[in-house]
N, C-alpha and C. Protein backbone atom coordinates (compact mmCIF):
# COMPACT_ATOMS: atom_id res chain seq x y z
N UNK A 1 99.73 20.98 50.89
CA UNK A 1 98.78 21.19 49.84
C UNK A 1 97.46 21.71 50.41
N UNK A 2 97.33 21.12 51.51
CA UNK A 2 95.80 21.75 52.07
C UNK A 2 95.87 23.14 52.48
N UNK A 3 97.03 23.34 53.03
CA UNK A 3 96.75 25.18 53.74
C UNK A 3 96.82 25.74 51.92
N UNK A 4 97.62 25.31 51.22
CA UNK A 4 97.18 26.07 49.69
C UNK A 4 95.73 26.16 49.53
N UNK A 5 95.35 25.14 49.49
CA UNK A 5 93.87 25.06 49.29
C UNK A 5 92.99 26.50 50.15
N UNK A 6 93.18 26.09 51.10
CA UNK A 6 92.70 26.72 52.13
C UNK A 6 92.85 28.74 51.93
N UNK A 7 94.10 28.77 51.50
CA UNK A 7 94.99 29.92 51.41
C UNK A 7 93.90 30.35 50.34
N UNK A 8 93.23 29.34 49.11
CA UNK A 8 92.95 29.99 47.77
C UNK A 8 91.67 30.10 48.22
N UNK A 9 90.53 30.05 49.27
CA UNK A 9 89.43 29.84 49.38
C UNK A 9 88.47 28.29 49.49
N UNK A 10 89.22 27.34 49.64
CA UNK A 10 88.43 26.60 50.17
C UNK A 10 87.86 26.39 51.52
N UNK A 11 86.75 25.36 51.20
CA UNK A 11 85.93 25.23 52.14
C UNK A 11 86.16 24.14 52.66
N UNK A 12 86.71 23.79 54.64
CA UNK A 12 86.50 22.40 55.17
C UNK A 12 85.67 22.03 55.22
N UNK A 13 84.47 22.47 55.32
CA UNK A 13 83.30 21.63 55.71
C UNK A 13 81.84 21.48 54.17
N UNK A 14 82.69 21.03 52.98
CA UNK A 14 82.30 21.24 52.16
C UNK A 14 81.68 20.00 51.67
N UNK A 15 80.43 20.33 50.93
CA UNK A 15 79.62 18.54 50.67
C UNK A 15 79.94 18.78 49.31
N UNK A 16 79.82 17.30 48.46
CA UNK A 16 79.81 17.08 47.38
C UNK A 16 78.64 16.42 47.32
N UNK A 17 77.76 15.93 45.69
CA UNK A 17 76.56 15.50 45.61
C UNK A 17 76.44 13.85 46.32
N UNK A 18 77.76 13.41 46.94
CA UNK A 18 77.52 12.04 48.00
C UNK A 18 77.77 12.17 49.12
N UNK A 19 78.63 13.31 49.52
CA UNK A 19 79.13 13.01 50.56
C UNK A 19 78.41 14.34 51.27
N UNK A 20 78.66 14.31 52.79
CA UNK A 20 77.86 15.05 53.98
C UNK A 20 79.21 16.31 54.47
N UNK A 21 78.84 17.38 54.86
CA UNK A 21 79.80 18.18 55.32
C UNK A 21 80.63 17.21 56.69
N UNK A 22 81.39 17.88 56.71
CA UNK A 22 82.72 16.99 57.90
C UNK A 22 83.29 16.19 57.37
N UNK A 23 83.13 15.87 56.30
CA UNK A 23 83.81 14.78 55.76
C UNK A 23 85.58 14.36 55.87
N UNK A 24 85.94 15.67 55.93
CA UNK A 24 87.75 15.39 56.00
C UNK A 24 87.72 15.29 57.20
N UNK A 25 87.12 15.82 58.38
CA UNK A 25 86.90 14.98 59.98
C UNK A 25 87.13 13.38 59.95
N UNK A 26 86.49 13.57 59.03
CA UNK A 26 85.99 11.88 59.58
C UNK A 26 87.20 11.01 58.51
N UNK A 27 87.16 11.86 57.63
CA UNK A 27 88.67 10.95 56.75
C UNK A 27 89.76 10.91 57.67
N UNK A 28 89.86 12.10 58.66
CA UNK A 28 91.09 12.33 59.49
C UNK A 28 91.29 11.57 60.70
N UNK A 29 89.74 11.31 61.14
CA UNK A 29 89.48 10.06 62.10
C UNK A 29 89.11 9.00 61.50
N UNK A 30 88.97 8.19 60.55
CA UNK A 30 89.35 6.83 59.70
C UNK A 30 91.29 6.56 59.82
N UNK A 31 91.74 7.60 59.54
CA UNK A 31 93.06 7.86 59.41
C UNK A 31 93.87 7.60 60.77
N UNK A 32 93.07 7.89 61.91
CA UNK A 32 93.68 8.09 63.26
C UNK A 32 94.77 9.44 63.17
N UNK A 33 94.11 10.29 62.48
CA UNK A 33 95.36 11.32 62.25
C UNK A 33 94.99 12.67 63.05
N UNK A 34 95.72 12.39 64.59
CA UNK A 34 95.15 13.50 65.35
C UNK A 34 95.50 14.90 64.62
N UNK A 35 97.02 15.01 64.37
CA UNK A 35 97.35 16.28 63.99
C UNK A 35 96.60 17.09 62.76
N UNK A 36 95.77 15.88 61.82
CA UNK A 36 95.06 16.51 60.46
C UNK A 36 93.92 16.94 61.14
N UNK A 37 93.39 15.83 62.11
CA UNK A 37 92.31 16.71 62.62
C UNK A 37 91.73 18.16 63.65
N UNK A 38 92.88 18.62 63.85
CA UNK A 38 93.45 19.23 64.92
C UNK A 38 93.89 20.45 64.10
N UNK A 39 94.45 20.55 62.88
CA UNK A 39 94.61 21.59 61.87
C UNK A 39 93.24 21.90 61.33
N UNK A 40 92.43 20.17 61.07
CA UNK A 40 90.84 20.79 60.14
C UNK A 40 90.35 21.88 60.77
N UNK A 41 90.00 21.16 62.34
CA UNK A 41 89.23 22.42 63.24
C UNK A 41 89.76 23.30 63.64
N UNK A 42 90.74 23.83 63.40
CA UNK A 42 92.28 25.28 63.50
C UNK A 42 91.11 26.17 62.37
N UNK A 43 91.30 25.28 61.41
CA UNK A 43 90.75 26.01 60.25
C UNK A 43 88.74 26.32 59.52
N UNK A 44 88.29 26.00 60.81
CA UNK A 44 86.92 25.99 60.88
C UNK A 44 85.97 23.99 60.76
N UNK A 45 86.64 23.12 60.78
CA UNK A 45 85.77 21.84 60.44
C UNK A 45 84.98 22.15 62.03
N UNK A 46 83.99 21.79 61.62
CA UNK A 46 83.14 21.66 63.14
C UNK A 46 82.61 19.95 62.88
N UNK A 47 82.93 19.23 63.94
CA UNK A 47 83.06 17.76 64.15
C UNK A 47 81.78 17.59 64.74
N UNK A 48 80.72 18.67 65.09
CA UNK A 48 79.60 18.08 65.63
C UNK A 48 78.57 18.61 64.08
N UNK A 49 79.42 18.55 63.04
CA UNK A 49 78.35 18.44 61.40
C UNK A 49 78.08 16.86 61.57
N UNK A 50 77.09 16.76 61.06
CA UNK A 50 76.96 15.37 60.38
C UNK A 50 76.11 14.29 61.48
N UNK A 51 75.61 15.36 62.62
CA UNK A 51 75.34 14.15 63.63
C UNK A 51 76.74 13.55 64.25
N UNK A 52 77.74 14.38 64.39
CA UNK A 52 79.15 14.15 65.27
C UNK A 52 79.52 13.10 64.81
N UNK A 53 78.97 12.81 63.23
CA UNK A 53 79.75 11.48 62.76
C UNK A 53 81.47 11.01 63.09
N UNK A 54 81.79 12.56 62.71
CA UNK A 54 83.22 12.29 63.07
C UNK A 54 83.44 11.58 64.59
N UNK A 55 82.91 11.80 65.36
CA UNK A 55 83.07 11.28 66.87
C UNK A 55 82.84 9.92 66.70
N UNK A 56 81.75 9.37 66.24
CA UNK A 56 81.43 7.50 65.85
C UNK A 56 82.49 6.92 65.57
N UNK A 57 83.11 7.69 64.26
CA UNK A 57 84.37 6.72 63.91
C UNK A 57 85.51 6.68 64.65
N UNK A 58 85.90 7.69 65.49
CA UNK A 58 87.20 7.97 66.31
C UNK A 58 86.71 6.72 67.29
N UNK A 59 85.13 6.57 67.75
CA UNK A 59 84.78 5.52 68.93
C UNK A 59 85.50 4.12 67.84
N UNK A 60 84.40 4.37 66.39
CA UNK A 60 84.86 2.57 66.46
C UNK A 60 85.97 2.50 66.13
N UNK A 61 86.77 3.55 65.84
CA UNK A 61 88.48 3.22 66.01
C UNK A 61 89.45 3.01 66.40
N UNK A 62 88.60 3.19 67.73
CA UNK A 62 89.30 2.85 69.36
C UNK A 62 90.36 3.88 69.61
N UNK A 63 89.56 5.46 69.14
CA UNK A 63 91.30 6.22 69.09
C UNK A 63 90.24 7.60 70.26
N UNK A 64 90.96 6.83 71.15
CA UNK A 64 90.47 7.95 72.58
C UNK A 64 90.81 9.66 72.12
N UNK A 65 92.05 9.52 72.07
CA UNK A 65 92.22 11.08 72.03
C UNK A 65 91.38 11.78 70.93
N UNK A 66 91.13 11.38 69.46
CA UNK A 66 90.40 11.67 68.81
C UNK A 66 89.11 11.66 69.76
N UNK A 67 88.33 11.35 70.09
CA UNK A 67 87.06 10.88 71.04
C UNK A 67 87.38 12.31 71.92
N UNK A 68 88.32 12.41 72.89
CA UNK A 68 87.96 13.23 73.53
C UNK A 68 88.38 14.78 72.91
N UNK A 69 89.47 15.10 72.25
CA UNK A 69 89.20 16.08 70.84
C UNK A 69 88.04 16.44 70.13
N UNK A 70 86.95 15.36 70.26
CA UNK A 70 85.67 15.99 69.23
C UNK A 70 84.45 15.93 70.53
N UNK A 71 84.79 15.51 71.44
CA UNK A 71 84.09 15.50 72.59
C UNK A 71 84.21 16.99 73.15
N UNK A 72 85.56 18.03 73.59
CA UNK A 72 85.67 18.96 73.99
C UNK A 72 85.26 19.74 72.96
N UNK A 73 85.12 19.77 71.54
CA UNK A 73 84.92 20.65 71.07
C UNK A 73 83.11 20.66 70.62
N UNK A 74 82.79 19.84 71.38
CA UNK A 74 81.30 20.40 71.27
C UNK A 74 80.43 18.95 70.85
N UNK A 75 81.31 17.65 70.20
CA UNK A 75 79.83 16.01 69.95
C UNK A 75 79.14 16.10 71.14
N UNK A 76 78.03 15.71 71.21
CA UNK A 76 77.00 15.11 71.35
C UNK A 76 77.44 13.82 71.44
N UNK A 77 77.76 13.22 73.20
CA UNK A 77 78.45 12.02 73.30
C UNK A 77 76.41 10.56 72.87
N UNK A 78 75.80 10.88 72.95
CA UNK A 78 74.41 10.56 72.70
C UNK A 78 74.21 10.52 71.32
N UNK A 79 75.56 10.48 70.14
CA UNK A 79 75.11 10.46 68.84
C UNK A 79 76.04 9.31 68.44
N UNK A 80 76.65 8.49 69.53
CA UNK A 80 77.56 7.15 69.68
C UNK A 80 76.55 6.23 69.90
N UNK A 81 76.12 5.22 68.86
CA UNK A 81 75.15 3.95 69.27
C UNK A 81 76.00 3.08 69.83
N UNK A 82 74.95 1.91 70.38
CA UNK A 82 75.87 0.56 70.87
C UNK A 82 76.02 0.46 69.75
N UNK A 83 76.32 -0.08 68.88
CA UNK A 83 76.69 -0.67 67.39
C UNK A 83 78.11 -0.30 67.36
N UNK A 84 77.93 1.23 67.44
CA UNK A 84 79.45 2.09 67.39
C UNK A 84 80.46 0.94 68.53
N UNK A 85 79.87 1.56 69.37
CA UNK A 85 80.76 0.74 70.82
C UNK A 85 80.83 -0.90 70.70
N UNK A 86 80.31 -1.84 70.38
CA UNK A 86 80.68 -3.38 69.99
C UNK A 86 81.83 -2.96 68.36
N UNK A 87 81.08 -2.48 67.60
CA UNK A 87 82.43 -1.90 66.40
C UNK A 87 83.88 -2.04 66.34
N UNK A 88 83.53 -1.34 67.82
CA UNK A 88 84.88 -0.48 68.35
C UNK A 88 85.80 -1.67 68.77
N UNK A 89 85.43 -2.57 69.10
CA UNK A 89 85.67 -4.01 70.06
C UNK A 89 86.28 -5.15 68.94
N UNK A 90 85.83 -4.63 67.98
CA UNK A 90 85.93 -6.15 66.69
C UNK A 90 87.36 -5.49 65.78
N UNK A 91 88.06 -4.35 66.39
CA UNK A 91 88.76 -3.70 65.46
C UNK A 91 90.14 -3.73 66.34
N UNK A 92 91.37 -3.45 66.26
CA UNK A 92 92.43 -3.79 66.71
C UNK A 92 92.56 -2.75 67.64
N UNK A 93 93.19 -2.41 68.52
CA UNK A 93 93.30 -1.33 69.62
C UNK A 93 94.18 -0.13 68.88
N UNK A 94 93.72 0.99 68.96
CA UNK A 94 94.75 1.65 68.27
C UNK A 94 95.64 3.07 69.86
N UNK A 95 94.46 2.94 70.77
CA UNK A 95 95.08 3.39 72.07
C UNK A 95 94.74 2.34 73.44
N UNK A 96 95.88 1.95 74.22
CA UNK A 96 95.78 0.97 75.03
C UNK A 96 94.78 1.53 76.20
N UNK A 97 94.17 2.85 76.11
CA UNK A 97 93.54 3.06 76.94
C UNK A 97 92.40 3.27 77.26
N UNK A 98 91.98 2.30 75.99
CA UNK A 98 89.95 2.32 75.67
C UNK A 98 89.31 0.95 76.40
């Protein structure tokens, strides 16, 4: 359904009157869903919108590869607070290698 979308002219990095551009980034890293996020930015999402929000949540989600996925493509590892990182700690492991 999304490459339809996409196919008809939509926009990934699109705000609505609540929400901030990157937003399906960061739905895709809430999700732990490397491959959605990995198609967003195929298709233009840039993960360093929003203050690299998307990167925060991949931290407090404990999902490394996401982390280093939005890390190579350009976050601002300096837009991760401690808050993020204790977060990250109170939440279940989702890669054994954080």
């Amino acid at each position: 359904m999304l490459e339809s979308l996409l196919g008809a002219g939509a926009t990934i990095d699109c705000a609505d009157h609540f929400k901030n551009d990157g937003e399906l980034l960061v739905i895709a890293a809430e999700q732990r869903d490397v491959e959605m996020a990995k198609f967003l930015m195929g298709h233009g999402a840039d993960p360093r919108s929003d203050q690299s929000y998307a990167l925060r949540v991949a931290v407090m989600n404990n999902h490394s590869e996401l982390v280093q996925i939005f890390m190579q493509a350009g976050c601002d590892p300096q837009c991760v607070s401690l808050a993020d990182i204790v977060m990250s700690h109170e939440k279940p492991r989702a890669d054994p290698d954080i």
